[in-house]
N, C-alpha and C. Protein backbone atom coordinates (compact mmCIF):
# COMPACT_ATOMS: atom_id res chain seq x y z
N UNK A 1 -4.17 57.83 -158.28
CA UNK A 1 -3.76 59.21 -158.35
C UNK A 1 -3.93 59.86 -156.98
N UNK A 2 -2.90 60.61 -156.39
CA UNK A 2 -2.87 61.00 -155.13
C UNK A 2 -3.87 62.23 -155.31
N UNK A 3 -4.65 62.50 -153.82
CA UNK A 3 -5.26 63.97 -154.20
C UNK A 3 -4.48 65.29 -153.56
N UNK A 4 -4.66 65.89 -154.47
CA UNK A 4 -4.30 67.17 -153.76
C UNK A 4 -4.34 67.65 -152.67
N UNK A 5 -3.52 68.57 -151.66
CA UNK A 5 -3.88 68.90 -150.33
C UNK A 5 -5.27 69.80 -150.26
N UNK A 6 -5.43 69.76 -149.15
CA UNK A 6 -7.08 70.54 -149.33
C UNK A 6 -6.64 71.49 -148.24
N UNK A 7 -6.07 71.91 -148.03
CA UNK A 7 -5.37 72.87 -146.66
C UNK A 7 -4.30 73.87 -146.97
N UNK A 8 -4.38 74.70 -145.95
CA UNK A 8 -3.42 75.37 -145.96
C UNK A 8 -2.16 74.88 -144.87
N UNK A 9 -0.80 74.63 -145.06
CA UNK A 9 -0.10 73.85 -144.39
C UNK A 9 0.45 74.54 -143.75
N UNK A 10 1.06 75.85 -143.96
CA UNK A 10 1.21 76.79 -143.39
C UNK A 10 0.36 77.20 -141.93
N UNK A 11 -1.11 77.60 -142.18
CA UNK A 11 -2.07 78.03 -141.48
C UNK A 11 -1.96 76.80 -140.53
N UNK A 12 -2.04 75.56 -140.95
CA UNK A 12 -2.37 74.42 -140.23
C UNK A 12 -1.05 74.16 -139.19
N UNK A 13 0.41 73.97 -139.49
CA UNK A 13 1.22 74.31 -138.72
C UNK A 13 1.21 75.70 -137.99
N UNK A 14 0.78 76.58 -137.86
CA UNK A 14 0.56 77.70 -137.42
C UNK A 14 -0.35 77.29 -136.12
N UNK A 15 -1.24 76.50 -136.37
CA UNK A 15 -2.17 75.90 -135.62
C UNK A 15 -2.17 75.17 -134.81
N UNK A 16 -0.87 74.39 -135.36
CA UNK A 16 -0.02 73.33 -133.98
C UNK A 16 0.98 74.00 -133.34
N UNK A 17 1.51 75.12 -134.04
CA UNK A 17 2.08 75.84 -133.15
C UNK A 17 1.30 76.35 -132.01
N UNK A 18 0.41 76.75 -131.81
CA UNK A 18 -0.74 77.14 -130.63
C UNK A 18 -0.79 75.69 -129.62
N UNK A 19 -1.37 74.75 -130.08
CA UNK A 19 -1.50 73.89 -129.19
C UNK A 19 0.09 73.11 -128.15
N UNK A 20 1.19 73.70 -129.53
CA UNK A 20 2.41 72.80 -128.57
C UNK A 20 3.36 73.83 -128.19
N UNK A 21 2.68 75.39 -128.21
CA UNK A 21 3.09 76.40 -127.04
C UNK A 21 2.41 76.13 -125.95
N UNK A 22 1.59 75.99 -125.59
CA UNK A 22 0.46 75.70 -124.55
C UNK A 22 0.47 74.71 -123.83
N UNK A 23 0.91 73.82 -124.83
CA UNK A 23 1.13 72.35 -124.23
C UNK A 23 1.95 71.27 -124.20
N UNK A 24 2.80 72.07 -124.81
CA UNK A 24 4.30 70.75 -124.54
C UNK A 24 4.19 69.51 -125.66
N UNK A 25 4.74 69.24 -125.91
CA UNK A 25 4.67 67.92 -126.62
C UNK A 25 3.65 66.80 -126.14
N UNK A 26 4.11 66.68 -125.21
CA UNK A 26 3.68 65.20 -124.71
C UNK A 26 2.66 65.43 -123.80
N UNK A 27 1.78 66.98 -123.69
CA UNK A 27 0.55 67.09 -123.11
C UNK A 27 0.19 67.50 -124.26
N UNK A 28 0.09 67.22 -125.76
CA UNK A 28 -0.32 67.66 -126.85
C UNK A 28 -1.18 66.38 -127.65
N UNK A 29 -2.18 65.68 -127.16
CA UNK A 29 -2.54 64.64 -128.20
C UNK A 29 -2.82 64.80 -129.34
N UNK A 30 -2.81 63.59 -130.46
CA UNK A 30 -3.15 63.64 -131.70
C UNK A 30 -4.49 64.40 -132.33
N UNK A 31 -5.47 64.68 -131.15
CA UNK A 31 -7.05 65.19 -131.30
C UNK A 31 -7.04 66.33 -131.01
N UNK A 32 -6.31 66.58 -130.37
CA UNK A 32 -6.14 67.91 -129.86
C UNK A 32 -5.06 68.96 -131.20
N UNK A 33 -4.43 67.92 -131.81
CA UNK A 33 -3.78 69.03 -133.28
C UNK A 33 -4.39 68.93 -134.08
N UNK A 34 -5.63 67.95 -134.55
CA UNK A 34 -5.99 67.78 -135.71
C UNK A 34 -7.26 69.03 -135.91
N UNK A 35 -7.98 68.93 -134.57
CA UNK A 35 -9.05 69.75 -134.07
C UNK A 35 -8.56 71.44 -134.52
N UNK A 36 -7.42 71.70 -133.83
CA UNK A 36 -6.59 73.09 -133.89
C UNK A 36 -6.58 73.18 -135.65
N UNK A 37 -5.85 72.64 -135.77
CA UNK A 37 -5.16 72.01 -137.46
C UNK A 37 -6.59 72.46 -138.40
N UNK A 38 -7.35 71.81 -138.03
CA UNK A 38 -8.87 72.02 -138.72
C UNK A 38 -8.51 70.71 -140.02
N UNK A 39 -7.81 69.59 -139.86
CA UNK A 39 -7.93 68.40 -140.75
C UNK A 39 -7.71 67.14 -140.31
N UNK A 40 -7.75 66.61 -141.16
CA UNK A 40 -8.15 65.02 -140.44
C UNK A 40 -6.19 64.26 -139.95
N UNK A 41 -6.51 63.01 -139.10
CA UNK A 41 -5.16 62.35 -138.71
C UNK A 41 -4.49 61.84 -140.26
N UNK A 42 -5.26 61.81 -141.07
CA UNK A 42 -4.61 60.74 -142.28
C UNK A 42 -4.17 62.22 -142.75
N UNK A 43 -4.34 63.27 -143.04
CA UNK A 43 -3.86 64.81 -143.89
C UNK A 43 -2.96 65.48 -143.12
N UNK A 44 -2.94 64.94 -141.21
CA UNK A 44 -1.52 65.17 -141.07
C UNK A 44 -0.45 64.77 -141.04
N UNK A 45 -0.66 63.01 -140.96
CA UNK A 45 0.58 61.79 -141.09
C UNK A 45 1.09 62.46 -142.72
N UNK A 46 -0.18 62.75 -143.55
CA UNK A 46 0.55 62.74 -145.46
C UNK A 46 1.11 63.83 -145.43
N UNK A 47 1.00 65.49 -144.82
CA UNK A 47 1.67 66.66 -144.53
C UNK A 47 2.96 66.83 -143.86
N UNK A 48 2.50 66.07 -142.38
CA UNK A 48 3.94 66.54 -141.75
C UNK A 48 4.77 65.36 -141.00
N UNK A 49 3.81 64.18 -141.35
CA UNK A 49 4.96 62.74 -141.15
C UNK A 49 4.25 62.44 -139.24
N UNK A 50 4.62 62.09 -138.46
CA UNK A 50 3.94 61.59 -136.98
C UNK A 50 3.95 63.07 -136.09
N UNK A 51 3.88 62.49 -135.36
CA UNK A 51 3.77 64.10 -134.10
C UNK A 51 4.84 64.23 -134.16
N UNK A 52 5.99 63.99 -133.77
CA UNK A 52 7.46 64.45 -133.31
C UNK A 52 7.75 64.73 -134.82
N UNK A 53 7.58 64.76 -135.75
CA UNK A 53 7.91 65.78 -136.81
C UNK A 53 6.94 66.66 -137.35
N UNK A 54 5.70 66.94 -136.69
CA UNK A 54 4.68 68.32 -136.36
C UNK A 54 5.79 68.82 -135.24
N UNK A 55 5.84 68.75 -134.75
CA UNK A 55 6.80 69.49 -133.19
C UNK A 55 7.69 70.02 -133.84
N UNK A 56 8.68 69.29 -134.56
CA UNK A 56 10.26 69.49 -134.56
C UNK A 56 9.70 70.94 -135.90
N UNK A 57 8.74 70.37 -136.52
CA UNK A 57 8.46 71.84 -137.54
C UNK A 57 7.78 73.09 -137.28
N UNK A 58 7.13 72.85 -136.12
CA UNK A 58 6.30 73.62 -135.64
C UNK A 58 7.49 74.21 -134.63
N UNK A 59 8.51 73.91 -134.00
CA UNK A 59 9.25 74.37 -133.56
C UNK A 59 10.47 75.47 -134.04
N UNK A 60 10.79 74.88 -135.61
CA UNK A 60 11.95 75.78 -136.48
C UNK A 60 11.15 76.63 -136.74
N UNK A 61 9.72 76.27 -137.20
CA UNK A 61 9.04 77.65 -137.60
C UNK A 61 8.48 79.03 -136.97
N UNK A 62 8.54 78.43 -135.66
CA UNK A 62 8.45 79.31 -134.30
C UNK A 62 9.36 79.81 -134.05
N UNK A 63 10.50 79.44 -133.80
CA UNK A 63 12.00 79.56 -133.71
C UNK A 63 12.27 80.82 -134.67
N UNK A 64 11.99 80.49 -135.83
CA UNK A 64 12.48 81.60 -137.28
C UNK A 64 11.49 83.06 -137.25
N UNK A 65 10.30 82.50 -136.54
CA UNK A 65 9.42 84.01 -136.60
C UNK A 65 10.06 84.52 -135.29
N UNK A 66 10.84 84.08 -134.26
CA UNK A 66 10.76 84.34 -132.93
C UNK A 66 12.07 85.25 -133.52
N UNK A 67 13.01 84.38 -133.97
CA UNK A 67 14.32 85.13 -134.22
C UNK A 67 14.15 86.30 -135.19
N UNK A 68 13.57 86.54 -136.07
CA UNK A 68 12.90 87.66 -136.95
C UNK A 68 12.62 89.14 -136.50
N UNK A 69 11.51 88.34 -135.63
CA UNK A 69 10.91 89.38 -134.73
C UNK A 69 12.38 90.32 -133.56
N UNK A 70 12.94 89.41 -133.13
CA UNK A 70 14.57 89.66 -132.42
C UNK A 70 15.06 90.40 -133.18
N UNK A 71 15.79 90.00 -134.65
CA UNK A 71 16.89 90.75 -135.08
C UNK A 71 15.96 92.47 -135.70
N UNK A 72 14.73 92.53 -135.85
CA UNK A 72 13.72 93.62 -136.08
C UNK A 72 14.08 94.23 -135.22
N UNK A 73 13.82 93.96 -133.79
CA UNK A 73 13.92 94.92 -132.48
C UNK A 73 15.33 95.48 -132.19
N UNK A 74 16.46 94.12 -132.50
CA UNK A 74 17.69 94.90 -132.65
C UNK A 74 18.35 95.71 -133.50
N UNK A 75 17.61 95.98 -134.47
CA UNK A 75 18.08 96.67 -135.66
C UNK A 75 17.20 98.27 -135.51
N UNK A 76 16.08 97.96 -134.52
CA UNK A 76 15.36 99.43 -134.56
C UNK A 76 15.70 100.54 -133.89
N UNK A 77 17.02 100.23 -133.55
CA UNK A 77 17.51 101.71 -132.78
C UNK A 77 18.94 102.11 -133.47
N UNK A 78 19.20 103.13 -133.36
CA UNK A 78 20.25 104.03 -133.84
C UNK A 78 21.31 103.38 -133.39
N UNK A 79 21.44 103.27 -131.96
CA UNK A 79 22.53 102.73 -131.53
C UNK A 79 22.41 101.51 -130.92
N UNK A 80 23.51 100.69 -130.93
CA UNK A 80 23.47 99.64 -130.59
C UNK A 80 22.73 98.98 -129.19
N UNK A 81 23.11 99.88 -128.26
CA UNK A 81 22.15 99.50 -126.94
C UNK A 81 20.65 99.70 -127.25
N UNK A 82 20.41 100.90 -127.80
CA UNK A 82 19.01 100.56 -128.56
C UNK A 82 18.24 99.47 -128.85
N UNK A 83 18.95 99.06 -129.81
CA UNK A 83 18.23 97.68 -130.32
C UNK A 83 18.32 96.78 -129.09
N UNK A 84 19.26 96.66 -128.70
CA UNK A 84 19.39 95.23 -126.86
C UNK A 84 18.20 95.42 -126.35
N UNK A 85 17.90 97.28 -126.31
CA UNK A 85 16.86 97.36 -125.25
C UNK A 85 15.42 97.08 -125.80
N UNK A 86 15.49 97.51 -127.11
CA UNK A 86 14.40 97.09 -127.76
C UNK A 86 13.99 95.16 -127.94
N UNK A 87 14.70 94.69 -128.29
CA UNK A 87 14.86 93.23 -127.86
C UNK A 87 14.25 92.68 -126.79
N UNK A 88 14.71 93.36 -125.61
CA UNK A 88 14.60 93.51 -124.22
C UNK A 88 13.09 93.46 -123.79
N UNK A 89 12.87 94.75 -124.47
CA UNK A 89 11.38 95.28 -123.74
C UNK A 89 10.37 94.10 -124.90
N UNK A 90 10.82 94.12 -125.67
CA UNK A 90 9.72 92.72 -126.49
C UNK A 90 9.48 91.89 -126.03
N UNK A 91 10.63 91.34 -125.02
CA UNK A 91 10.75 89.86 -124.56
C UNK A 91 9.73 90.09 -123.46
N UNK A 92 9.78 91.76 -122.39
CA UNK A 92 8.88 91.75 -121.26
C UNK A 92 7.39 91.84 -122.07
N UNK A 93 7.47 92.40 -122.89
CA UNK A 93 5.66 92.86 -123.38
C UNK A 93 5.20 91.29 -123.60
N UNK A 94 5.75 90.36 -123.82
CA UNK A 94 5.27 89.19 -124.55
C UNK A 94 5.55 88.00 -123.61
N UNK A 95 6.09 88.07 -122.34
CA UNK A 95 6.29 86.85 -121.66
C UNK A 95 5.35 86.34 -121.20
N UNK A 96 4.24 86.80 -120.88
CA UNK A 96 2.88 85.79 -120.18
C UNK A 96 2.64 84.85 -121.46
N UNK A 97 2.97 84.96 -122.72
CA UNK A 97 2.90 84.02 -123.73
C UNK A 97 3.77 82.50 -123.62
N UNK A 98 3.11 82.03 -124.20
CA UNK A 98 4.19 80.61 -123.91
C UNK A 98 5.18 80.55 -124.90
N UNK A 99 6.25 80.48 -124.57
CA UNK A 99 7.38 80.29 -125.55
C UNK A 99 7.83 78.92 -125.94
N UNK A 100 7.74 78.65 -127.53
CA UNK A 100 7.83 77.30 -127.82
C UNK A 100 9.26 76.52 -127.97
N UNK A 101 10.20 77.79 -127.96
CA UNK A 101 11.43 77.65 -127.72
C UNK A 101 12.01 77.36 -126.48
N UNK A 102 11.50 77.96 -125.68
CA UNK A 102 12.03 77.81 -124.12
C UNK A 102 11.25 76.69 -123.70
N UNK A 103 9.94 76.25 -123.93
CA UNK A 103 9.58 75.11 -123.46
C UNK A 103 9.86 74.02 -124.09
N UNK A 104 10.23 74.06 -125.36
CA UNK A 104 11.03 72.50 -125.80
C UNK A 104 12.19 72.28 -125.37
N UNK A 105 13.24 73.23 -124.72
CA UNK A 105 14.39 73.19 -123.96
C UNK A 105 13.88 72.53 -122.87
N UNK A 106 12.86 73.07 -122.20
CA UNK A 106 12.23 72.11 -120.60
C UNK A 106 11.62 71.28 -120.95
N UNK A 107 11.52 71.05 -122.36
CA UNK A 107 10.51 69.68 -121.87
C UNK A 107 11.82 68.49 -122.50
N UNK A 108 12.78 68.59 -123.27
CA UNK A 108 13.32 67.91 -123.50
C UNK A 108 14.68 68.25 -123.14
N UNK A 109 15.19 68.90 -123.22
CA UNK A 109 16.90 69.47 -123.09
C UNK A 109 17.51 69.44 -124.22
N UNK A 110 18.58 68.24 -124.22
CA UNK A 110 19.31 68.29 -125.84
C UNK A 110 19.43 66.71 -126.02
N UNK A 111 18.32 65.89 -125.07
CA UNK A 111 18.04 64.42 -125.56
C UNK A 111 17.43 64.07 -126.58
N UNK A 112 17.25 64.94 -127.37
CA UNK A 112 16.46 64.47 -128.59
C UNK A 112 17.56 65.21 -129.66
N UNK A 113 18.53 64.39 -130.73
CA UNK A 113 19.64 65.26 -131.05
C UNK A 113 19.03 66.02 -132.63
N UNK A 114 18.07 65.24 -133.28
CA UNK A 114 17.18 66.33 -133.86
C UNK A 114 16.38 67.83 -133.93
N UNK A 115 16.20 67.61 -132.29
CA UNK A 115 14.98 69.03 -131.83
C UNK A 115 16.57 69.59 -131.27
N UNK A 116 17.71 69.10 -130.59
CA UNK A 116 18.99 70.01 -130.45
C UNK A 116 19.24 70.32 -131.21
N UNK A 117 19.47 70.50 -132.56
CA UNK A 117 20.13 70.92 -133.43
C UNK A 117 19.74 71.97 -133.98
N UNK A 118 17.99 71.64 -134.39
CA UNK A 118 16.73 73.38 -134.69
C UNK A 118 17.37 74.29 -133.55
N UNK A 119 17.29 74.50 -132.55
CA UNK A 119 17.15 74.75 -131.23
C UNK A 119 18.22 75.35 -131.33
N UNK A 120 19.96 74.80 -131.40
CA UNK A 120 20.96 75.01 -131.66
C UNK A 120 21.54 75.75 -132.65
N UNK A 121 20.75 75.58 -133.83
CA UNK A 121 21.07 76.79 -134.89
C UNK A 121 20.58 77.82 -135.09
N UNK A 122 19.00 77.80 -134.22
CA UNK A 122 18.73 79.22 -133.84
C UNK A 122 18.97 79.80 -132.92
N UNK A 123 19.93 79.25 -132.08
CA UNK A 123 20.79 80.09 -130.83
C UNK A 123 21.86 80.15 -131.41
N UNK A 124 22.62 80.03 -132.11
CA UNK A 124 23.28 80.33 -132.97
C UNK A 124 23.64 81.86 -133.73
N UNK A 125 22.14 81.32 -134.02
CA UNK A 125 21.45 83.02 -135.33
C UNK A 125 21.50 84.20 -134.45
N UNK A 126 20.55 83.77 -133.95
CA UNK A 126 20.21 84.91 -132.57
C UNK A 126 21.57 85.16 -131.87
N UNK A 127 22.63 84.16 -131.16
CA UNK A 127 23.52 84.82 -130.76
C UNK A 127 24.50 85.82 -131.37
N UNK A 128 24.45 85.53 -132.75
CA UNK A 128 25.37 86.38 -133.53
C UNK A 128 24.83 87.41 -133.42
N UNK A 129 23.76 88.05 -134.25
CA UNK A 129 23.00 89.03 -134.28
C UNK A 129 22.94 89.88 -133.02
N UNK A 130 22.82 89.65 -131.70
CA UNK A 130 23.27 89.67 -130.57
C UNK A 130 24.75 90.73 -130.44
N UNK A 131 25.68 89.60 -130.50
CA UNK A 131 27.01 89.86 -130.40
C UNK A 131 27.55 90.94 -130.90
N UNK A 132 26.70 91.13 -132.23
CA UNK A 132 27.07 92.00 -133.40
C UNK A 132 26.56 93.65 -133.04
N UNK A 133 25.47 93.33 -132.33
CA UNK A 133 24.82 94.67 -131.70
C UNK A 133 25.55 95.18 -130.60
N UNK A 134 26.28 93.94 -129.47
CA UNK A 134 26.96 94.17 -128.15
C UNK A 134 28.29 94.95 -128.96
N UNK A 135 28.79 94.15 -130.13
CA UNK A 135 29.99 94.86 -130.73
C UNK A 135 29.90 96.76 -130.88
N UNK A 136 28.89 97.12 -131.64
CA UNK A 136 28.42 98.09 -131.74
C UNK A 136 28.09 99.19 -130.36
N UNK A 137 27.68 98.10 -129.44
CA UNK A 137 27.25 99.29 -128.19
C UNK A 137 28.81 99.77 -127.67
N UNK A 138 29.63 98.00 -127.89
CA UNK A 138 30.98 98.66 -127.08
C UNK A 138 32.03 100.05 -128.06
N UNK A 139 31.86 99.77 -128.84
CA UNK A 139 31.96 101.30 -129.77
C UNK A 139 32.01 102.43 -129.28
N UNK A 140 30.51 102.42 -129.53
CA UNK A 140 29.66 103.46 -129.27
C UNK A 140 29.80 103.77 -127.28
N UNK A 141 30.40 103.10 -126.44
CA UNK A 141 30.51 102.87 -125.31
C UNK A 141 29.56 102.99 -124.10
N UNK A 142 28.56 102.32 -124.78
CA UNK A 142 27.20 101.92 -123.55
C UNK A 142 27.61 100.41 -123.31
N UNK A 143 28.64 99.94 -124.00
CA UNK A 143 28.44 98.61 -123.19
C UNK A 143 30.13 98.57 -123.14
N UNK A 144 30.73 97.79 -121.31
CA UNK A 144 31.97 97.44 -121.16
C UNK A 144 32.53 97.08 -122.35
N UNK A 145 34.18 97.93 -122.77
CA UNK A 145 34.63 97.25 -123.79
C UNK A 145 35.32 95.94 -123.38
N UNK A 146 35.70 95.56 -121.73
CA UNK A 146 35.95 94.03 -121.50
C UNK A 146 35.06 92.78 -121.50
N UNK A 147 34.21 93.47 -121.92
CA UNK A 147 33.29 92.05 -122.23
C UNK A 147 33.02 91.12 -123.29
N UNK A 148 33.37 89.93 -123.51
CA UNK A 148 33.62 89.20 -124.58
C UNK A 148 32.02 89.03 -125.01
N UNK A 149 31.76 89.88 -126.47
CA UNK A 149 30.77 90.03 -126.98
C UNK A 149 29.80 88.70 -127.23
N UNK A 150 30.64 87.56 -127.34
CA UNK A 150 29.63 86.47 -127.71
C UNK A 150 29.13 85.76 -126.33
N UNK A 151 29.98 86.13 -125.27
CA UNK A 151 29.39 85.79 -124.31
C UNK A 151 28.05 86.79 -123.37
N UNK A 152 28.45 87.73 -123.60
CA UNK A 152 27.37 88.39 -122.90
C UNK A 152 26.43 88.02 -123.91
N UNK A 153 26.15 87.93 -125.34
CA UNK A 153 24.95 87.42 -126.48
C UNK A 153 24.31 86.39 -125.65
N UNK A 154 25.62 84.99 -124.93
CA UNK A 154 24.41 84.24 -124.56
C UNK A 154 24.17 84.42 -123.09
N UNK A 155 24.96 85.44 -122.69
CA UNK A 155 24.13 85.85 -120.95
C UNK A 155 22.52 86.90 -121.42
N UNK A 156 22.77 87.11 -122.19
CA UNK A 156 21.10 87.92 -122.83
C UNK A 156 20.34 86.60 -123.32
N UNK A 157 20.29 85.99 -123.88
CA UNK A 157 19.50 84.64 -123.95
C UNK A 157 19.01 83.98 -123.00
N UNK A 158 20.16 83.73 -122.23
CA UNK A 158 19.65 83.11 -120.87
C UNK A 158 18.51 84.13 -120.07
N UNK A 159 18.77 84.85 -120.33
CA UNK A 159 18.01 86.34 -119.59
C UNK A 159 17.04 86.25 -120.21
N UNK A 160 16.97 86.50 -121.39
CA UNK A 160 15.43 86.26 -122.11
C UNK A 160 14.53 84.88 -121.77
N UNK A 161 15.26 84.15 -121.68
CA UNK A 161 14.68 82.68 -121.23
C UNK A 161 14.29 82.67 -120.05
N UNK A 162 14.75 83.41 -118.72
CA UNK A 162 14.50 83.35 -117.43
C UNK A 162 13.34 84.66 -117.48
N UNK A 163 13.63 85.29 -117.93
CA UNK A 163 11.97 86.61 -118.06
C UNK A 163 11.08 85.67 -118.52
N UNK A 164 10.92 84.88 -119.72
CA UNK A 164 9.59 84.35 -119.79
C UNK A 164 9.20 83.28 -119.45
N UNK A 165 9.98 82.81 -118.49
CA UNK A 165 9.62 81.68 -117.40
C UNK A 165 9.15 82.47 -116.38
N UNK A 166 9.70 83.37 -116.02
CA UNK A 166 8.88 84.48 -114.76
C UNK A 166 7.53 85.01 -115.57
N UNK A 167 7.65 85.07 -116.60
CA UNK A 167 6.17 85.71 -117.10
C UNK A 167 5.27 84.84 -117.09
N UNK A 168 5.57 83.54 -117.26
CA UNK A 168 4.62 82.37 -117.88
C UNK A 168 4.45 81.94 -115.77
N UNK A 169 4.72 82.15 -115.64
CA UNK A 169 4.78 82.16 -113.66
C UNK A 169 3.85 82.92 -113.64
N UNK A 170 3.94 84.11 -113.69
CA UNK A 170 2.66 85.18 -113.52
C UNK A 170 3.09 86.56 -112.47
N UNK A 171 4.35 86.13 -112.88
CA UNK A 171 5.25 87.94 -112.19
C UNK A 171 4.61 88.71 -113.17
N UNK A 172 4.35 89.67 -112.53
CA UNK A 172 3.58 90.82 -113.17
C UNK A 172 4.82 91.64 -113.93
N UNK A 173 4.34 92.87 -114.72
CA UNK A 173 5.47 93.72 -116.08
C UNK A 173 6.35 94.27 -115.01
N UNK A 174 6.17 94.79 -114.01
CA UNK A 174 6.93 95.60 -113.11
C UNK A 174 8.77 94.75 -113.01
N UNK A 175 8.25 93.32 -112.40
CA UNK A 175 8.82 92.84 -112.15
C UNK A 175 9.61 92.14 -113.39
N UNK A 176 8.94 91.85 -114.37
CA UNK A 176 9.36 91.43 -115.40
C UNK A 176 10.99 92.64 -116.16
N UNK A 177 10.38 93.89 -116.43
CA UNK A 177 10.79 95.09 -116.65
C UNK A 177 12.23 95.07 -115.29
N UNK A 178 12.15 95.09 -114.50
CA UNK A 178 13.32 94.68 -113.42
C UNK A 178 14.18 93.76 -113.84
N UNK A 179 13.78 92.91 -114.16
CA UNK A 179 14.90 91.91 -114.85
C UNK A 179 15.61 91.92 -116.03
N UNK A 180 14.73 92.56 -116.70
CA UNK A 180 15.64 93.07 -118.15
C UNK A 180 16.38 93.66 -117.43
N UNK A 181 16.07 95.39 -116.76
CA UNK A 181 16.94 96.14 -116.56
C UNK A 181 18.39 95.66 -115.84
N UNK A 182 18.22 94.73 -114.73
CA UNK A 182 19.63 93.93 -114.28
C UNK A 182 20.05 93.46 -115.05
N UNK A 183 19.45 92.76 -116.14
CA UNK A 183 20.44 92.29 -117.32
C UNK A 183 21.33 93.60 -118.30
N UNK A 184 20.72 94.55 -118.74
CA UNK A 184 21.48 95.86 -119.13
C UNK A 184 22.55 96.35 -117.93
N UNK A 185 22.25 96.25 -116.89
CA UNK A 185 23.11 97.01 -115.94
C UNK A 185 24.53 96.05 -116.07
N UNK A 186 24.47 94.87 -116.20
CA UNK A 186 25.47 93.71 -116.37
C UNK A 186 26.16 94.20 -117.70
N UNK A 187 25.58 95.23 -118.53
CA UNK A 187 26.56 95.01 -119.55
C UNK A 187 27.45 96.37 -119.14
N UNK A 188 27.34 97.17 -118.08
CA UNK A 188 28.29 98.20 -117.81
C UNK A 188 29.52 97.79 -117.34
């Protein structure tokens, strides 16, 4: 008779999420998640299968709170540039954090066609949601109406991705806050 889990799997992926923001995959050993995890190597092989499928889950699930937290900030303003900017300024308040999204892009690219695909459908999500707000600003006319909405979505991605590589660098908010703002000025 199998035993029951004795954990919270949730909490415990939550837990490897910490160690493989911080540390990449492959500077992430097995002692080093189980320790975080708070359970043993045999309760995480029976939970979440080897390391590269702790990662790849610990990654969608990062991914889905990350994008959450996104479409929240874009939805909290009246008008459509609102929310961009709100988006915006989240991405500066929070970049000295390690991003588990942007660093599984650097640590792997799209050679792994499993972790591309998580990766891929939440740039996806996020770009729509995006697009849908750029649609709205050009309306409302804070943002060029010649700008092809799904593309500026992923010139703001890229932008978000290059702020918290400058944050995780250790450019201070000033500078951080500067770079959003060139990214808004791009949408005039």
């Amino acid at each position: 008779m199998a035993r029951l889990r004795e954990f919270d799997t949730d909490a415990a992926l939550d837990a490897a999420i910490g160690v493989f923001r911080e540390h990449g995959f492959e500077g992430s050993s097995a002692q080093m998640l189980v320790d975080a995890m708070g359970i043993g190597r045999q309760s995480l092989y029976a939970a979440f299968g080897d390391k590269w499928q702790l990662y790849c889950s610990a990654v969608r699930r990062y991914g889905l709170g990350e994008c959450s937290a996104h479409f929240d900030a874009l939805r909290s303003g009246a008008r459509g540039m609102d929310g961009i900017k709100a988006m915006l300024r989240r991405v500066v308040n929070t970049a000295d954090q390690a991003c588990l999204g942007t660093g599984s892009v650097c640590e792997f690219g799209a050679s792994r066609a499993d972790l591309a695909e998580i990766n891929a459908s939440l740039a996806r999500s996020l770009s729509g949601a995006i697009a849908g707000r750029v649609r709205d600003a050009q309306r409302e006319g804070d943002v060029a109406a010649d700008l092809d909405p799904e593309r500026t979505a992923e010139f703001l991605i890229a932008s978000i991705s290059g702020i918290r590589i400058a944050g995780r660098s250790g450019a201070d908010r000033r500078i951080l806050a500067s770079l959003a703002e060139m990214a808004l000025r791009a949408l005039h």
